[in-house]
PDB file of N, CA and C in Angstrom:
ATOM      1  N   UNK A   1     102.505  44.676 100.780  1.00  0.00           N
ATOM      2  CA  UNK A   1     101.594  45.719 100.310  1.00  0.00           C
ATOM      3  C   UNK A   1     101.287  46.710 101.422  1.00  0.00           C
ATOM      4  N   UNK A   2     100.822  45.970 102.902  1.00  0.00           N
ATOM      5  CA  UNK A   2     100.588  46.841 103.618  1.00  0.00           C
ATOM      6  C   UNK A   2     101.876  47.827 104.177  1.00  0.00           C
ATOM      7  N   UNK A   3     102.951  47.397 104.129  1.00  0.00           N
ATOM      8  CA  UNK A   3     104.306  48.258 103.954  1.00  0.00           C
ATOM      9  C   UNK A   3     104.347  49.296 103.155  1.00  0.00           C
ATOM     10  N   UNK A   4     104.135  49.027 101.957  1.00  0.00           N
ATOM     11  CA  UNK A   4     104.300  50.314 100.454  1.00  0.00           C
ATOM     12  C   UNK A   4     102.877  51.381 101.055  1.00  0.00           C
ATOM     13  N   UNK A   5     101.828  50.791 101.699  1.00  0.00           N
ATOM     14  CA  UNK A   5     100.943  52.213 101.964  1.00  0.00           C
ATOM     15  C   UNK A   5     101.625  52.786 102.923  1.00  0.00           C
ATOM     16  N   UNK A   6     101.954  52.114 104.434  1.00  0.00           N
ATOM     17  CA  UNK A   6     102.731  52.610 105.565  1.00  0.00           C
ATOM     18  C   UNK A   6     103.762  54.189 105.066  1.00  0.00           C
ATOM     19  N   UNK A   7     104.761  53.407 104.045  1.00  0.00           N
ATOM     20  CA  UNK A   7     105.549  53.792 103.712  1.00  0.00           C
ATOM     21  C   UNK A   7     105.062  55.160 102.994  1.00  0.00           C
ATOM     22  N   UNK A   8     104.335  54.998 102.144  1.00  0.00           N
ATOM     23  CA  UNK A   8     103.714  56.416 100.925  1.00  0.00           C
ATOM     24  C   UNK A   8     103.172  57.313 102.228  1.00  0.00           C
ATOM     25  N   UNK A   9     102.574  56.493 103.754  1.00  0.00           N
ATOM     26  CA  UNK A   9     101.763  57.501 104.342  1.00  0.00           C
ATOM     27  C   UNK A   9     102.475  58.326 105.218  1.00  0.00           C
ATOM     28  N   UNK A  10     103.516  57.790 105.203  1.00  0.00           N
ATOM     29  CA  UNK A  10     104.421  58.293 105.740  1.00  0.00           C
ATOM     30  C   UNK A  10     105.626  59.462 105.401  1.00  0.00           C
ATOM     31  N   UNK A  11     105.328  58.997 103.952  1.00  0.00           N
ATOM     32  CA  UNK A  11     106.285  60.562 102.660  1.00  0.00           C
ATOM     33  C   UNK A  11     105.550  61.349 102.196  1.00  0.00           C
ATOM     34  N   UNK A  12     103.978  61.463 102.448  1.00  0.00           N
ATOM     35  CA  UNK A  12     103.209  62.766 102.358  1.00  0.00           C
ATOM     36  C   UNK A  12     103.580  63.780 103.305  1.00  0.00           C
ATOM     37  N   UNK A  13     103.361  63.494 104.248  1.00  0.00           N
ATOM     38  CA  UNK A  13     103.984  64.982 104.816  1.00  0.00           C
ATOM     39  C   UNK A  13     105.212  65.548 104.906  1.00  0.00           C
ATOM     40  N   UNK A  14     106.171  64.645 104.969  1.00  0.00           N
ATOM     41  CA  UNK A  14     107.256  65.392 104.531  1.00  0.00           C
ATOM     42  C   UNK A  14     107.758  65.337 103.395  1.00  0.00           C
ATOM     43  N   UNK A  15     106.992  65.463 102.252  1.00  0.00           N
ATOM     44  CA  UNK A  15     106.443  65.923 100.794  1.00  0.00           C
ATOM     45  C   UNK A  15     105.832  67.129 100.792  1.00  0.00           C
ATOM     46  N   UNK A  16     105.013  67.486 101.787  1.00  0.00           N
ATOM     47  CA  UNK A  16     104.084  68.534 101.702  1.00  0.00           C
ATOM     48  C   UNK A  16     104.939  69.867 102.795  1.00  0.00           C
ATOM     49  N   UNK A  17     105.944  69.545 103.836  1.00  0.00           N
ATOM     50  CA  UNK A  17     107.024  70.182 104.253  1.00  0.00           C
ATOM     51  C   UNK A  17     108.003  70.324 103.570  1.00  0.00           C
ATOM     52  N   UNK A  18     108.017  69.860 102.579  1.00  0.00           N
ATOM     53  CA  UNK A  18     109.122  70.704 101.764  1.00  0.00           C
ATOM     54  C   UNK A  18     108.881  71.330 100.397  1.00  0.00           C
ATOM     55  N   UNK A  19     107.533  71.351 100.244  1.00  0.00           N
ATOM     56  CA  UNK A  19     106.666  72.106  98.971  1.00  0.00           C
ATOM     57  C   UNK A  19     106.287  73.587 100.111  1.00  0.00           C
ATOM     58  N   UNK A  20     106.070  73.712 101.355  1.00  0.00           N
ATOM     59  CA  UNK A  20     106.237  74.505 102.133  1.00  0.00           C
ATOM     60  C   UNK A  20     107.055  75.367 102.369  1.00  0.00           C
ATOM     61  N   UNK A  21     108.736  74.491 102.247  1.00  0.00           N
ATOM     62  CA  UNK A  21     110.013  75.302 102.271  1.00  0.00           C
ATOM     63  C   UNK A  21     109.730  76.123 101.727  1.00  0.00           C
ATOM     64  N   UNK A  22     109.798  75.605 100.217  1.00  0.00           N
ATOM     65  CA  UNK A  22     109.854  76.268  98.782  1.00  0.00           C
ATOM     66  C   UNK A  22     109.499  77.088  98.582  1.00  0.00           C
ATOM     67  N   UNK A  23     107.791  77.496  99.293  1.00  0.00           N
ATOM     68  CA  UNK A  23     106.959  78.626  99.114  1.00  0.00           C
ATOM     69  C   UNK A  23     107.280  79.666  99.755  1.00  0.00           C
ATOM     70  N   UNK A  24     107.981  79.131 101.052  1.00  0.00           N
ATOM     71  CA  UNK A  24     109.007  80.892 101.797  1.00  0.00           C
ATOM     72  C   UNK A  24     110.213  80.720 101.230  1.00  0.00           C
ATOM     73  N   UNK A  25     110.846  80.907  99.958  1.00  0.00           N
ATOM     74  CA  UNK A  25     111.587  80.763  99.646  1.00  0.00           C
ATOM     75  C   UNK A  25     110.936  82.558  99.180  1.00  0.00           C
ATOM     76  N   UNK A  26     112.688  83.312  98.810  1.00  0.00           N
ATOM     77  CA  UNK A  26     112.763  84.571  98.691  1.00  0.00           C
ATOM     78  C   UNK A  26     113.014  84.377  97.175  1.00  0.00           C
ATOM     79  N   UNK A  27     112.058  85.260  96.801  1.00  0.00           N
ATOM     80  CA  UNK A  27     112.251  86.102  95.310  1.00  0.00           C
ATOM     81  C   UNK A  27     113.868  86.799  95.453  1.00  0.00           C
ATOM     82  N   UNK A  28     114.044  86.749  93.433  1.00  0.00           N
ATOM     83  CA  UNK A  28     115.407  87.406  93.935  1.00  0.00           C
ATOM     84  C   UNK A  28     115.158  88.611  93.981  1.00  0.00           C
ATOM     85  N   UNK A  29     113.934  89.545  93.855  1.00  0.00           N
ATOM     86  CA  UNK A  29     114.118  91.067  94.460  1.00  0.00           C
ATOM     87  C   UNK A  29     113.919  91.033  95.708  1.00  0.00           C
ATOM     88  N   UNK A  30     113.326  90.257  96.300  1.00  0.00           N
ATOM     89  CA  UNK A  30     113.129  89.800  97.795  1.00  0.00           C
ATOM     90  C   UNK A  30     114.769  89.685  98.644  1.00  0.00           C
ATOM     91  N   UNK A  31     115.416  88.774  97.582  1.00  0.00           N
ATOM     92  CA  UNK A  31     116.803  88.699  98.072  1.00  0.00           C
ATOM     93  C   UNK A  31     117.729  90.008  98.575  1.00  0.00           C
ATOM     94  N   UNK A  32     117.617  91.038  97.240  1.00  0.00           N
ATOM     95  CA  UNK A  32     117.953  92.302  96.831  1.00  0.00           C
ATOM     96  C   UNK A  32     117.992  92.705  98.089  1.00  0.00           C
ATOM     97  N   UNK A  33     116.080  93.395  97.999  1.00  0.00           N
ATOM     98  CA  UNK A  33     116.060  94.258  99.007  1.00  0.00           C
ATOM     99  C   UNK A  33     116.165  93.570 100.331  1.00  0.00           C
ATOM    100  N   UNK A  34     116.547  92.480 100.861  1.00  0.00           N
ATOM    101  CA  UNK A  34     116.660  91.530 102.486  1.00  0.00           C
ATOM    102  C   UNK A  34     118.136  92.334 102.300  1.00  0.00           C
ATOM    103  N   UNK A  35     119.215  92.135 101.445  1.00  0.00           N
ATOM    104  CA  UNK A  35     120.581  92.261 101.389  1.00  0.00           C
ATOM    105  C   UNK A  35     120.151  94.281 102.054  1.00  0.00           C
ATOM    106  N   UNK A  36     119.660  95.126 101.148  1.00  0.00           N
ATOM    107  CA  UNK A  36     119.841  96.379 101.627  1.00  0.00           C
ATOM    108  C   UNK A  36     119.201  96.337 102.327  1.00  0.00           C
ATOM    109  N   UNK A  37     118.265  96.093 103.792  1.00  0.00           N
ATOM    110  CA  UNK A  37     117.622  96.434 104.953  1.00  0.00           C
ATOM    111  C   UNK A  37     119.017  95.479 105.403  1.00  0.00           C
ATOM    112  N   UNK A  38     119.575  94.732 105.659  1.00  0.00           N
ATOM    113  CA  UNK A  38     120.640  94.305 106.341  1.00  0.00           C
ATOM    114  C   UNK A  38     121.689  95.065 106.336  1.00  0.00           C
ATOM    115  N   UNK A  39     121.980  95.744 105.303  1.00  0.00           N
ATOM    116  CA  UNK A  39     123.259  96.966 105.176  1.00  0.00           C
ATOM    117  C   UNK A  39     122.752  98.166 106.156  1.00  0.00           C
ATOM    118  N   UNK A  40     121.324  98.139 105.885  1.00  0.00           N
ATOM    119  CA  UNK A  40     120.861  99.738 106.615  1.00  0.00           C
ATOM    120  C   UNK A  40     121.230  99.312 108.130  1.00  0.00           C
ATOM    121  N   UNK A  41     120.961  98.148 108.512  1.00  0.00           N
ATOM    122  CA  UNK A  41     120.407  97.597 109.678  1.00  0.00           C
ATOM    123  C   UNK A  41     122.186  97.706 110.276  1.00  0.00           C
ATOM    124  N   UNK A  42     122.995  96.766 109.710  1.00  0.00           N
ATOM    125  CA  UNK A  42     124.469  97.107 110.106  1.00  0.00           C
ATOM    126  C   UNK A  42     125.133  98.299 110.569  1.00  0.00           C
ATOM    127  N   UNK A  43     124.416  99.303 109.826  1.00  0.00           N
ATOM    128  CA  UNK A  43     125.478 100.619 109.858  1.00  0.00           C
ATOM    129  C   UNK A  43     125.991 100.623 111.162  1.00  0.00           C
ATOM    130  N   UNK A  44     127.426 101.291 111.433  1.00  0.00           N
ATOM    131  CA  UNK A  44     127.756 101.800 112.736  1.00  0.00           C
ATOM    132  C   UNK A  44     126.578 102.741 113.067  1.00  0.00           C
ATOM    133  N   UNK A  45     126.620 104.053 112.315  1.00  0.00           N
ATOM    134  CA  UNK A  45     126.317 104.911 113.078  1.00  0.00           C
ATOM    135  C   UNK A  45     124.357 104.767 113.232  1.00  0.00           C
ATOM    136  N   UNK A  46     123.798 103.352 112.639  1.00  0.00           N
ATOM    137  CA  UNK A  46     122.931 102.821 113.400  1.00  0.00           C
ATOM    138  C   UNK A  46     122.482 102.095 114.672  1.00  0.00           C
ATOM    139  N   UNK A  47     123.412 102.120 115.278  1.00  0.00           N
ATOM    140  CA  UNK A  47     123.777 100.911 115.939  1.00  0.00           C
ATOM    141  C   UNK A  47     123.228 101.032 117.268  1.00  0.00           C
ATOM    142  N   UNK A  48     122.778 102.445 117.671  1.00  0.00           N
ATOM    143  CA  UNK A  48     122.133 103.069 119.254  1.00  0.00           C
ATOM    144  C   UNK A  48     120.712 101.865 119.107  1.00  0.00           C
ATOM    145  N   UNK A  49     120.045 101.849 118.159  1.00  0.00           N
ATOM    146  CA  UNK A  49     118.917 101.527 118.327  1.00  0.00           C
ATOM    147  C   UNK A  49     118.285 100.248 117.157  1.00  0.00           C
ATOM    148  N   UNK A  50     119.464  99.144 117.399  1.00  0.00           N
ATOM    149  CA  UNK A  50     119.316  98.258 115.961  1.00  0.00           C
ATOM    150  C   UNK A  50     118.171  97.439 116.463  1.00  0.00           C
ATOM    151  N   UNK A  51     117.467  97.139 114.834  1.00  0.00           N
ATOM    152  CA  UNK A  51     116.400  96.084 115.202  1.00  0.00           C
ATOM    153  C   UNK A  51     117.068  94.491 115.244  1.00  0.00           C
ATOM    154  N   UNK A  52     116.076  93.829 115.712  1.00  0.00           N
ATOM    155  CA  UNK A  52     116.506  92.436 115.971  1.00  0.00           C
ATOM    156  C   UNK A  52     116.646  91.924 114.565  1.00  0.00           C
ATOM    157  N   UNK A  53     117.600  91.624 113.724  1.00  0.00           N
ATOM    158  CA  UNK A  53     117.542  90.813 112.259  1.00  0.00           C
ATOM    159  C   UNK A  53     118.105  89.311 112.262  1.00  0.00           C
ATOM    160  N   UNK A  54     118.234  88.760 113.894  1.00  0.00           N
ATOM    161  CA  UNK A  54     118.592  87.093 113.482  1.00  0.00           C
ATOM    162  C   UNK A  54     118.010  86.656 112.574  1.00  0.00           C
ATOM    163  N   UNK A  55     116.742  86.541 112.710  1.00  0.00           N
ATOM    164  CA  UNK A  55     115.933  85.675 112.051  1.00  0.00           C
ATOM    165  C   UNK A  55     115.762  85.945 110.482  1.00  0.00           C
ATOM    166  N   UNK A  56     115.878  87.431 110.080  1.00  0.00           N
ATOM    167  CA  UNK A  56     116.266  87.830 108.840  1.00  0.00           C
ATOM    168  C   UNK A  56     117.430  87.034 108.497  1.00  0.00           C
ATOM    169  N   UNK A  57     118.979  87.242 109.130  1.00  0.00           N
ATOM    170  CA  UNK A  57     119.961  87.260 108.791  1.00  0.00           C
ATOM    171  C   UNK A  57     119.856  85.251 109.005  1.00  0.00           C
ATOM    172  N   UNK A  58     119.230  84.744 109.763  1.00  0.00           N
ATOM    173  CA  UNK A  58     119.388  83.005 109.157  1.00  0.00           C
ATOM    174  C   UNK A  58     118.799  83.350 107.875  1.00  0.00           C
ATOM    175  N   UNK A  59     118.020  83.397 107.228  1.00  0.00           N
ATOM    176  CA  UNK A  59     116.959  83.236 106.610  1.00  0.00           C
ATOM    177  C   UNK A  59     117.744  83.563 104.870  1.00  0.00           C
ATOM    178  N   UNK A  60     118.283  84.565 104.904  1.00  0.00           N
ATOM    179  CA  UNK A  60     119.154  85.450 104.389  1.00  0.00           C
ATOM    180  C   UNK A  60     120.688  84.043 103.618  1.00  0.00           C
ATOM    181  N   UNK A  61     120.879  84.160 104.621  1.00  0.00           N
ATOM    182  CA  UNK A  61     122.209  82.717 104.384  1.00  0.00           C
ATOM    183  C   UNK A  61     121.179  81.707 104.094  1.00  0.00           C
ATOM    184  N   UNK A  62     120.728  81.426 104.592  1.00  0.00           N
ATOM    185  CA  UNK A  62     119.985  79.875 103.738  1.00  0.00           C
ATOM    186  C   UNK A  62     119.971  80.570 101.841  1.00  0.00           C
ATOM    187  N   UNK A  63     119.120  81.683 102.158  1.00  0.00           N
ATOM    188  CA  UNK A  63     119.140  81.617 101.099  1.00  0.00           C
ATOM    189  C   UNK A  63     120.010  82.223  99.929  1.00  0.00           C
ATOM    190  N   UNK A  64     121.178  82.465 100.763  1.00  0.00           N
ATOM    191  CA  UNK A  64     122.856  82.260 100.136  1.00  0.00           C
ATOM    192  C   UNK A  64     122.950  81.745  99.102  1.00  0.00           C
ATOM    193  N   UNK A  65     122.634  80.395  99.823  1.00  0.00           N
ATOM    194  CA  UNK A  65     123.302  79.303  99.793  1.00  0.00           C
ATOM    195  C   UNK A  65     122.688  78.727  98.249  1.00  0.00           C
ATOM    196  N   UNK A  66     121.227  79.111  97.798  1.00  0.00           N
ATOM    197  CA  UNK A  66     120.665  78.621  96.630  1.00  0.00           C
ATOM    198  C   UNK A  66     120.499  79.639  95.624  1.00  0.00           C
ATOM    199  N   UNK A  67     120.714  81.024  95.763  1.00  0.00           N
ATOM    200  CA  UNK A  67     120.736  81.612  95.065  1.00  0.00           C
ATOM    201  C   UNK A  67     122.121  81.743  93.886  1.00  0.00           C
ATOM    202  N   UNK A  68     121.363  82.236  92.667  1.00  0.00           N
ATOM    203  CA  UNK A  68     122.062  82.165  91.613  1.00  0.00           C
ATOM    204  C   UNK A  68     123.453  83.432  91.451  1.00  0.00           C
ATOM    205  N   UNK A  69     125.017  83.210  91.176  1.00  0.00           N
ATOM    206  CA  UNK A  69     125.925  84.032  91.350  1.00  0.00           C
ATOM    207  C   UNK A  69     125.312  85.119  91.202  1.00  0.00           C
ATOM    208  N   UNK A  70     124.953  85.995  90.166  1.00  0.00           N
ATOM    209  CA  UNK A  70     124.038  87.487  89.762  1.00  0.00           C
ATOM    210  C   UNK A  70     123.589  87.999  90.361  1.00  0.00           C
ATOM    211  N   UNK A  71     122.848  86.851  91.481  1.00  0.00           N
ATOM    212  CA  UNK A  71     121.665  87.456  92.490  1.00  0.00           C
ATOM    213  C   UNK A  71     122.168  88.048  93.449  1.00  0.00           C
ATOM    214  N   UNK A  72     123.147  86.915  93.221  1.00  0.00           N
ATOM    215  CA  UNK A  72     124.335  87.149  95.161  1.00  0.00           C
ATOM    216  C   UNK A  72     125.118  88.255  94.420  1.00  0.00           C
ATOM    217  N   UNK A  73     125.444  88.591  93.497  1.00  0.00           N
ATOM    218  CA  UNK A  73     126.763  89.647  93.057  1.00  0.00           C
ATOM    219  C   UNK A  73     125.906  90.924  93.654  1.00  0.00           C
ATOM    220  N   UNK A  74     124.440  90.883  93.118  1.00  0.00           N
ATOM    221  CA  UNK A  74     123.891  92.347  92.957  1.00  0.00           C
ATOM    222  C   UNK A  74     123.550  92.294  94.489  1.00  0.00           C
ATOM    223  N   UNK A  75     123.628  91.632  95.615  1.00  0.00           N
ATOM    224  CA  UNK A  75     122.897  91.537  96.716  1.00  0.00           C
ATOM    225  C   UNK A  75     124.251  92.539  97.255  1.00  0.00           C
ATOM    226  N   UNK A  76     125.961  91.977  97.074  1.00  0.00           N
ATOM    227  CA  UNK A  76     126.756  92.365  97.814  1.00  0.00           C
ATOM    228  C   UNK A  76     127.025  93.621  97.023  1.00  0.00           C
ATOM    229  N   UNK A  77     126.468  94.357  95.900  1.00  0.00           N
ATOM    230  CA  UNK A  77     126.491  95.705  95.226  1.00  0.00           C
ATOM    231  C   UNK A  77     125.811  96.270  96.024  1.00  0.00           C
ATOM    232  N   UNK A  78     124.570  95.863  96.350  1.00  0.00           N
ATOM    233  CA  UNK A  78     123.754  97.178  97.290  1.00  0.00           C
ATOM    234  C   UNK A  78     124.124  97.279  98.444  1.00  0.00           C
ATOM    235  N   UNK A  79     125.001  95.982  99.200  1.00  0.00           N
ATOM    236  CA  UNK A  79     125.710  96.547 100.023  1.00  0.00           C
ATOM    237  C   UNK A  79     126.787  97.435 100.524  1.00  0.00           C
ATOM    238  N   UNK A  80     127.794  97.540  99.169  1.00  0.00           N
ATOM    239  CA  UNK A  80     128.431  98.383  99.086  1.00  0.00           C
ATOM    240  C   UNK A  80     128.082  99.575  98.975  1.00  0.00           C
ATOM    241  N   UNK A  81     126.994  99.463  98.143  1.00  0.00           N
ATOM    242  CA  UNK A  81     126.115 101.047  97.968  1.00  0.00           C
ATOM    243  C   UNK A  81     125.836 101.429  98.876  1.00  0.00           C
ATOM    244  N   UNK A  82     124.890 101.342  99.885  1.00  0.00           N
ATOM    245  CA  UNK A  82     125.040 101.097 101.050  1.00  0.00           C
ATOM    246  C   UNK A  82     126.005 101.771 101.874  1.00  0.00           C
ATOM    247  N   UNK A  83     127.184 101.173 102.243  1.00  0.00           N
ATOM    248  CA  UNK A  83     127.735 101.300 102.835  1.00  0.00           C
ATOM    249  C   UNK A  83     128.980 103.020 102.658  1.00  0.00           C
ATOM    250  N   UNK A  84     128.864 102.940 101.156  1.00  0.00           N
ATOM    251  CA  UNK A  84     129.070 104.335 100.715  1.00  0.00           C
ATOM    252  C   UNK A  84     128.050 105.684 100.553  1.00  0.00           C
ATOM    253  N   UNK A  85     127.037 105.221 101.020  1.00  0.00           N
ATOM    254  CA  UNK A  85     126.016 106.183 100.915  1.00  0.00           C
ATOM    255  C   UNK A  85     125.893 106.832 102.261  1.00  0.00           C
ATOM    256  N   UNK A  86     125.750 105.848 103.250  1.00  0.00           N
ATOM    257  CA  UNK A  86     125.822 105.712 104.539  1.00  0.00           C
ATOM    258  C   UNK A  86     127.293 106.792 104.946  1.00  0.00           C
ATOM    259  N   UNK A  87     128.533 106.641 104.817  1.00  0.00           N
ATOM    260  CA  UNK A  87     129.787 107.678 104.874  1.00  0.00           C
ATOM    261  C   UNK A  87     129.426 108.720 104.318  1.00  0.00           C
ATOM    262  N   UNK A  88     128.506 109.561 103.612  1.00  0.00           N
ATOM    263  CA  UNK A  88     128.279 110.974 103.545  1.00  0.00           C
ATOM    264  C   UNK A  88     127.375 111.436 104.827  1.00  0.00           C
ATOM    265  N   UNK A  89     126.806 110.448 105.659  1.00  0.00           N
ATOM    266  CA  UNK A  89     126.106 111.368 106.443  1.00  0.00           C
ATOM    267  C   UNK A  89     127.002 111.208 107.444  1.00  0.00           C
ATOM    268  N   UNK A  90     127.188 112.553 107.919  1.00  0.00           N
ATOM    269  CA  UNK A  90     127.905 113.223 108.583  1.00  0.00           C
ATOM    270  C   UNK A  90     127.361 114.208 109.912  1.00  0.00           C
ATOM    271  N   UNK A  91     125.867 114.600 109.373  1.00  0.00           N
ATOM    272  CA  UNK A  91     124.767 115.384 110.671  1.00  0.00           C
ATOM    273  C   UNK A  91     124.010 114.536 110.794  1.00  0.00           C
ATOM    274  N   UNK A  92     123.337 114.854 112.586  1.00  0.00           N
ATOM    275  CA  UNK A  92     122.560 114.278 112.805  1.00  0.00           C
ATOM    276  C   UNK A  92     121.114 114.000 111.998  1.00  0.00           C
ATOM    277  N   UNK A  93     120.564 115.121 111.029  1.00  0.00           N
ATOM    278  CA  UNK A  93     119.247 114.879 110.088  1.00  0.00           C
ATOM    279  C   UNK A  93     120.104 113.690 109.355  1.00  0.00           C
ATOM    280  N   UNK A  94     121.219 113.655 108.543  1.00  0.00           N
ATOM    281  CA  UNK A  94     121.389 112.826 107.376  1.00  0.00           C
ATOM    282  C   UNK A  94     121.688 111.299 108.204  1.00  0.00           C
ATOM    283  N   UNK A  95     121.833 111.136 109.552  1.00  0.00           N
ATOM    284  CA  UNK A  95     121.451 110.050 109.932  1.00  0.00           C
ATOM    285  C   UNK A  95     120.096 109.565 110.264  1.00  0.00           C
ATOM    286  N   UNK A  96     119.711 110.687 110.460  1.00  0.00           N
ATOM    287  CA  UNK A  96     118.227 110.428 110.972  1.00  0.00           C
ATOM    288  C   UNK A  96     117.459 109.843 109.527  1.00  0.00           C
ATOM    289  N   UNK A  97     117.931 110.160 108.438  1.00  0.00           N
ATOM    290  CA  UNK A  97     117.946 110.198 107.291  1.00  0.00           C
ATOM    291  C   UNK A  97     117.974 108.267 106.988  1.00  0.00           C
ATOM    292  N   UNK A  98     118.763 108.131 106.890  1.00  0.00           N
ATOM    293  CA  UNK A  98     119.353 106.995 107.263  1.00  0.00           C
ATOM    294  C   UNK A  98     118.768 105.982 107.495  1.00  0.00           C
ATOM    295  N   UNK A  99     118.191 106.206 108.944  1.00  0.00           N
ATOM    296  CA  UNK A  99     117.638 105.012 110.469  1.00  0.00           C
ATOM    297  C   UNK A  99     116.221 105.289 109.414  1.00  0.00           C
ATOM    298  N   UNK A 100     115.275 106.315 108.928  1.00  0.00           N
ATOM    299  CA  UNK A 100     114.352 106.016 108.301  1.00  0.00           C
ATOM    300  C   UNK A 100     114.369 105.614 107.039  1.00  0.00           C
ATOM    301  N   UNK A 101     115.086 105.219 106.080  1.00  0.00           N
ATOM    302  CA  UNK A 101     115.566 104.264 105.113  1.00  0.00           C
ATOM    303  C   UNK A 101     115.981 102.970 105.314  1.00  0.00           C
ATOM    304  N   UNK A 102     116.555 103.030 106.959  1.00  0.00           N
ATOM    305  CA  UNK A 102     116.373 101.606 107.143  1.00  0.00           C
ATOM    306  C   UNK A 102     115.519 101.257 107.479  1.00  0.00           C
ATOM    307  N   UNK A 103     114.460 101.916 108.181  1.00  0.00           N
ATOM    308  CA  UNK A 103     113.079 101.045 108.750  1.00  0.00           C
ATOM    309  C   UNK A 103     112.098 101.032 108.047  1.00  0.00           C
ATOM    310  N   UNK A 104     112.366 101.658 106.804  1.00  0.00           N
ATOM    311  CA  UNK A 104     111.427 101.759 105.797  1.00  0.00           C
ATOM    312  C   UNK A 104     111.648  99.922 104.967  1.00  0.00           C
ATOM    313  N   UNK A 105     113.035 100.384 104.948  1.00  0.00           N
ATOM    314  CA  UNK A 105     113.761  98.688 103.930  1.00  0.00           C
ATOM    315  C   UNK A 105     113.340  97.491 104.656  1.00  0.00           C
ATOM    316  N   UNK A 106     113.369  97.739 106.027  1.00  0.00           N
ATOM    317  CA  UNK A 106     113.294  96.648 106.565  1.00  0.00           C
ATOM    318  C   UNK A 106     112.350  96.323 107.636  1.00  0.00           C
ATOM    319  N   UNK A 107     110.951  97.253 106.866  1.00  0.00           N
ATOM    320  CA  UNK A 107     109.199  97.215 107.608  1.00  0.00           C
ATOM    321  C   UNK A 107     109.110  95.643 106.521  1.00  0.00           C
ATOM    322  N   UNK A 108     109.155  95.397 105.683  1.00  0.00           N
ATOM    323  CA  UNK A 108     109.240  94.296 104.793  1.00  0.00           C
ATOM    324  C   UNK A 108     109.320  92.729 105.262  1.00  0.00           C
ATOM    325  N   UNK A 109     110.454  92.922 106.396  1.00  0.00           N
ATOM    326  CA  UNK A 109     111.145  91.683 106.562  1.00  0.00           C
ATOM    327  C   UNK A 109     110.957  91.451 108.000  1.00  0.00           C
ATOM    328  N   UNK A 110     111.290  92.539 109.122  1.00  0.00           N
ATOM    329  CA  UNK A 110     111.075  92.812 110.311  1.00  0.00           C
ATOM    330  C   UNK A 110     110.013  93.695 110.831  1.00  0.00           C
ATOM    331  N   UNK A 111     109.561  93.064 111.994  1.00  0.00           N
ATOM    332  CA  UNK A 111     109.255  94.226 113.137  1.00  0.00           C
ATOM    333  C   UNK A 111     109.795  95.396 113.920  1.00  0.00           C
ATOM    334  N   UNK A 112     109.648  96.358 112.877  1.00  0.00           N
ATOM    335  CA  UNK A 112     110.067  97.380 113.775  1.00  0.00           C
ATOM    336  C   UNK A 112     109.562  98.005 114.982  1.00  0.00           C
ATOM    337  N   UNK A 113     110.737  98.426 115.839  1.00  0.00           N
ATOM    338  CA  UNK A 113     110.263  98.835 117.295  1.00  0.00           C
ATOM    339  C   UNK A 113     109.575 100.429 116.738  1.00  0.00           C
ATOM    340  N   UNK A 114     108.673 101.213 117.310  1.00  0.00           N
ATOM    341  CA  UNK A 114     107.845 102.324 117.397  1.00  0.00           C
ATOM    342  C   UNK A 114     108.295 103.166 118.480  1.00  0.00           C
ATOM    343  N   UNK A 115     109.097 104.568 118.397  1.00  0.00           N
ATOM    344  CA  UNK A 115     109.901 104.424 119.006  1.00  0.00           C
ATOM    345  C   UNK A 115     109.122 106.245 118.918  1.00  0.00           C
ATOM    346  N   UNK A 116     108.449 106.571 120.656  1.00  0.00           N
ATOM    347  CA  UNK A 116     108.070 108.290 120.455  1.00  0.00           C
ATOM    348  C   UNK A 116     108.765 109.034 120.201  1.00  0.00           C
ATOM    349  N   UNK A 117     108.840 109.932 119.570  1.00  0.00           N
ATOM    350  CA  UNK A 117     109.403 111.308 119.279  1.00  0.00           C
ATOM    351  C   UNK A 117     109.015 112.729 119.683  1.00  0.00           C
ATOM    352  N   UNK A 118     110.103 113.141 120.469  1.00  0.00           N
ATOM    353  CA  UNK A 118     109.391 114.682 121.162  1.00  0.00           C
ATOM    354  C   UNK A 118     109.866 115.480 120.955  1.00  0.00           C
TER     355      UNK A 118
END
């Protein structure tokens, strides 16, 4: 008997760590938009001044890995979108264009650096 309490007192918390997982677990518009701040975040011609997205980009594959085909289809659509939207800018405004669409997408997920302008 005194075993079976040991034992139960011992699978509450890691009962209650993985009802934890669950709760940072990403919505699939959450998924969506993580997938387009990662496309913005990729671009080449972003690349002078990229934010840090490890911790996005683990976070991101974990949750790959459980998301439903649809979710993941439409995740790698906005990347393509993305990535074709991104090839019309061609001047420096339509990049500038750009770097603030990505830090807009990805004020959400990351810390963006604050960066003066003169």
């Amino acid at each position: 008997m005194r075993s079976l309490i040991i034992a139960a007192l011992v699978a509450i918390p890691a009962l209650s760590g993985a009802a934890s997982a669950d709760d940072a677990r990403m919505s699939q518009t959450e998924f969506v938009r993580a997938a387009r701040c990662l496309s913005f975040a990729n671009l080449t011609a972003l690349q002078s001044d990229k934010p840090d997205t490890s911790a996005l980009v683990a976070r991101f594959n974990a949750e790959m890995a459980v998301k439903p085909d649809d979710i993941q289809r439409r995740a790698s659509s906005e990347t393509r979108r993305t990535l074709i939207y991104a090839l019309q800018a061609d001047t420096p405004q339509e990049v500038q264009k750009l770097k603030d669409r990505r830090d807009r997408l990805c004020s959400e997920f990351i810390e963006m650096p604050v960066v003066a302008q003169y």
